[in-house]
C-alpha atoms as a PDB file:
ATOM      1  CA  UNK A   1       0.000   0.000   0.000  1.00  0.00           C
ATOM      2  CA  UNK A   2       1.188   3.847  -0.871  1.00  0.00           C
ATOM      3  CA  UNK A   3       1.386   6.160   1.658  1.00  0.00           C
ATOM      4  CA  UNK A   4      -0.870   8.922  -0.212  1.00  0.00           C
ATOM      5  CA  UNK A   5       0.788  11.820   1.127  1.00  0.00           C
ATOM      6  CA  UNK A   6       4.407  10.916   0.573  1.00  0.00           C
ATOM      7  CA  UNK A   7       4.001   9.694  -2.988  1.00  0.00           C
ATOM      8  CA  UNK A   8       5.388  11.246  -5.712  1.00  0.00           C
ATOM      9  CA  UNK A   9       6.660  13.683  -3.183  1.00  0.00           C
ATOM     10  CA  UNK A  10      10.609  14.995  -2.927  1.00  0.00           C
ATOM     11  CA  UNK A  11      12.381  14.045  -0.089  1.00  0.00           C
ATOM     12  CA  UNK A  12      15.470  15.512   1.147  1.00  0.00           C
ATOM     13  CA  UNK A  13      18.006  13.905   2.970  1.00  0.00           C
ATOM     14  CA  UNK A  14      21.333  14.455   4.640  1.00  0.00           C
ATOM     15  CA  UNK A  15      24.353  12.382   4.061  1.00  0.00           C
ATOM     16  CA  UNK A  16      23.744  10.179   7.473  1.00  0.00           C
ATOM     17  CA  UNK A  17      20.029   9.876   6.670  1.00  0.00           C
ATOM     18  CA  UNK A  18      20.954   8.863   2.969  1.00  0.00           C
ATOM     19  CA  UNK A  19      24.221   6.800   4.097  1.00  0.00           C
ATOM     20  CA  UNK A  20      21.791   4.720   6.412  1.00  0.00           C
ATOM     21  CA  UNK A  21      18.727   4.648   3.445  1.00  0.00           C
ATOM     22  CA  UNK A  22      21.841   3.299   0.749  1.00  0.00           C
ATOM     23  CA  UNK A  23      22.926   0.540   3.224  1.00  0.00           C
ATOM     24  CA  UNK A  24      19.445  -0.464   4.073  1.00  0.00           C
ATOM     25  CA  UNK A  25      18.881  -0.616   0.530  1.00  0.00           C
ATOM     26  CA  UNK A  26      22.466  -2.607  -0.361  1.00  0.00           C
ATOM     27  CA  UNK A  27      21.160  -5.152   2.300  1.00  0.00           C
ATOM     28  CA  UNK A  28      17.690  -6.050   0.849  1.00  0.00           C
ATOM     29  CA  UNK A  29      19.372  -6.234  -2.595  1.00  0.00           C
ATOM     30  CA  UNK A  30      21.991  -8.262  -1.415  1.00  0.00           C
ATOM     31  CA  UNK A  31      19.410 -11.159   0.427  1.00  0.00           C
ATOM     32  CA  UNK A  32      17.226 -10.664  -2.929  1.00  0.00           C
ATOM     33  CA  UNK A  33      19.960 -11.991  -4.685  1.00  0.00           C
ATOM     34  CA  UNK A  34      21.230 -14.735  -2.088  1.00  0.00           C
ATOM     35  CA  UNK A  35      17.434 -15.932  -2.573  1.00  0.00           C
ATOM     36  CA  UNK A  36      17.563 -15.779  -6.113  1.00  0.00           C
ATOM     37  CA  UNK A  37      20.538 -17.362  -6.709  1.00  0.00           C
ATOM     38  CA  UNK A  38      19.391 -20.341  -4.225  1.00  0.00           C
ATOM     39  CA  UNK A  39      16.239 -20.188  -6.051  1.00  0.00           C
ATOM     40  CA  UNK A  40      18.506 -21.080  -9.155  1.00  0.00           C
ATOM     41  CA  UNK A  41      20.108 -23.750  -7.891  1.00  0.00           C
ATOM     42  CA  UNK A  42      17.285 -25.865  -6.734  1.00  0.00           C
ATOM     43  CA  UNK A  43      15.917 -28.827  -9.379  1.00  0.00           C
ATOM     44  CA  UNK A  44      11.954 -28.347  -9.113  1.00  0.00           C
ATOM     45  CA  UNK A  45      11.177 -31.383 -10.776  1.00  0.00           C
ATOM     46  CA  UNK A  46      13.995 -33.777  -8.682  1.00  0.00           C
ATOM     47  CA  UNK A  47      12.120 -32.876  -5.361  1.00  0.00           C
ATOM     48  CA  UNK A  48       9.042 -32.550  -7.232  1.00  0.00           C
ATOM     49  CA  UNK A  49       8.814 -36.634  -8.380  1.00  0.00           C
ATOM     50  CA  UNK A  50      11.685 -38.045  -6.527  1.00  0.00           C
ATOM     51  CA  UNK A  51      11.460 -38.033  -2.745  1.00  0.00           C
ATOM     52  CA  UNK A  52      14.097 -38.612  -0.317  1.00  0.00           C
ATOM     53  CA  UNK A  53      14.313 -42.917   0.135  1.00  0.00           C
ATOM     54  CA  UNK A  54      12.492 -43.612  -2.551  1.00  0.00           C
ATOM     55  CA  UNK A  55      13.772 -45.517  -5.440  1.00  0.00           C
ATOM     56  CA  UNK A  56      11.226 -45.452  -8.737  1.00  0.00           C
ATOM     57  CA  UNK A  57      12.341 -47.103 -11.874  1.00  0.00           C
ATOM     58  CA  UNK A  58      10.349 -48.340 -15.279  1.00  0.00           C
ATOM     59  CA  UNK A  59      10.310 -51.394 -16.501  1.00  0.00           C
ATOM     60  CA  UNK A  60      10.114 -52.143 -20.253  1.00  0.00           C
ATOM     61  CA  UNK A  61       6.440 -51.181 -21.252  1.00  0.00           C
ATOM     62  CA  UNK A  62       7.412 -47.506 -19.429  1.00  0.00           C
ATOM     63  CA  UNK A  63       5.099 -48.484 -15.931  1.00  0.00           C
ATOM     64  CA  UNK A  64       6.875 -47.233 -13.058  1.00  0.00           C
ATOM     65  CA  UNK A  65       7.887 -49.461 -10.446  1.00  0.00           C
ATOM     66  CA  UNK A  66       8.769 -48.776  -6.864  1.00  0.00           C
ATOM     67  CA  UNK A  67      12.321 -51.157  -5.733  1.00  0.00           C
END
């Protein structure tokens, strides 16, 4: 939700007030990206169809089979 009265507004700042604004900001993109890239890493579809101790394999008409 937008705050109304400070949208599309000017806002000035001094250089502690924007030093402290630019490291808050560095940090959330920072953990964006840490999220993203473990995002990028994960396989969907491994954790999606193959669960931890279980072993699925097809035979040769293509039926899965659980071993």
């Amino acid at each position: 939700m937008v705050d109304e009265e400070l949208y599309q507004q000017i806002h000035i700042l001094d250089a502690e007030q924007g030093a402290h604004l630019a490291a808050i900001l560095a940090e959330s993109v920072e953990s964006r990206a840490r999220e993203l890239q473990a995002l990028n890493g994960r396989d969907f579809y491994f954790e999606r169809y193959f669960k931890p101790g279980e072993s699925k394999s097809r035979d040769a008409s293509g039926t899965q089979s659980e071993s």
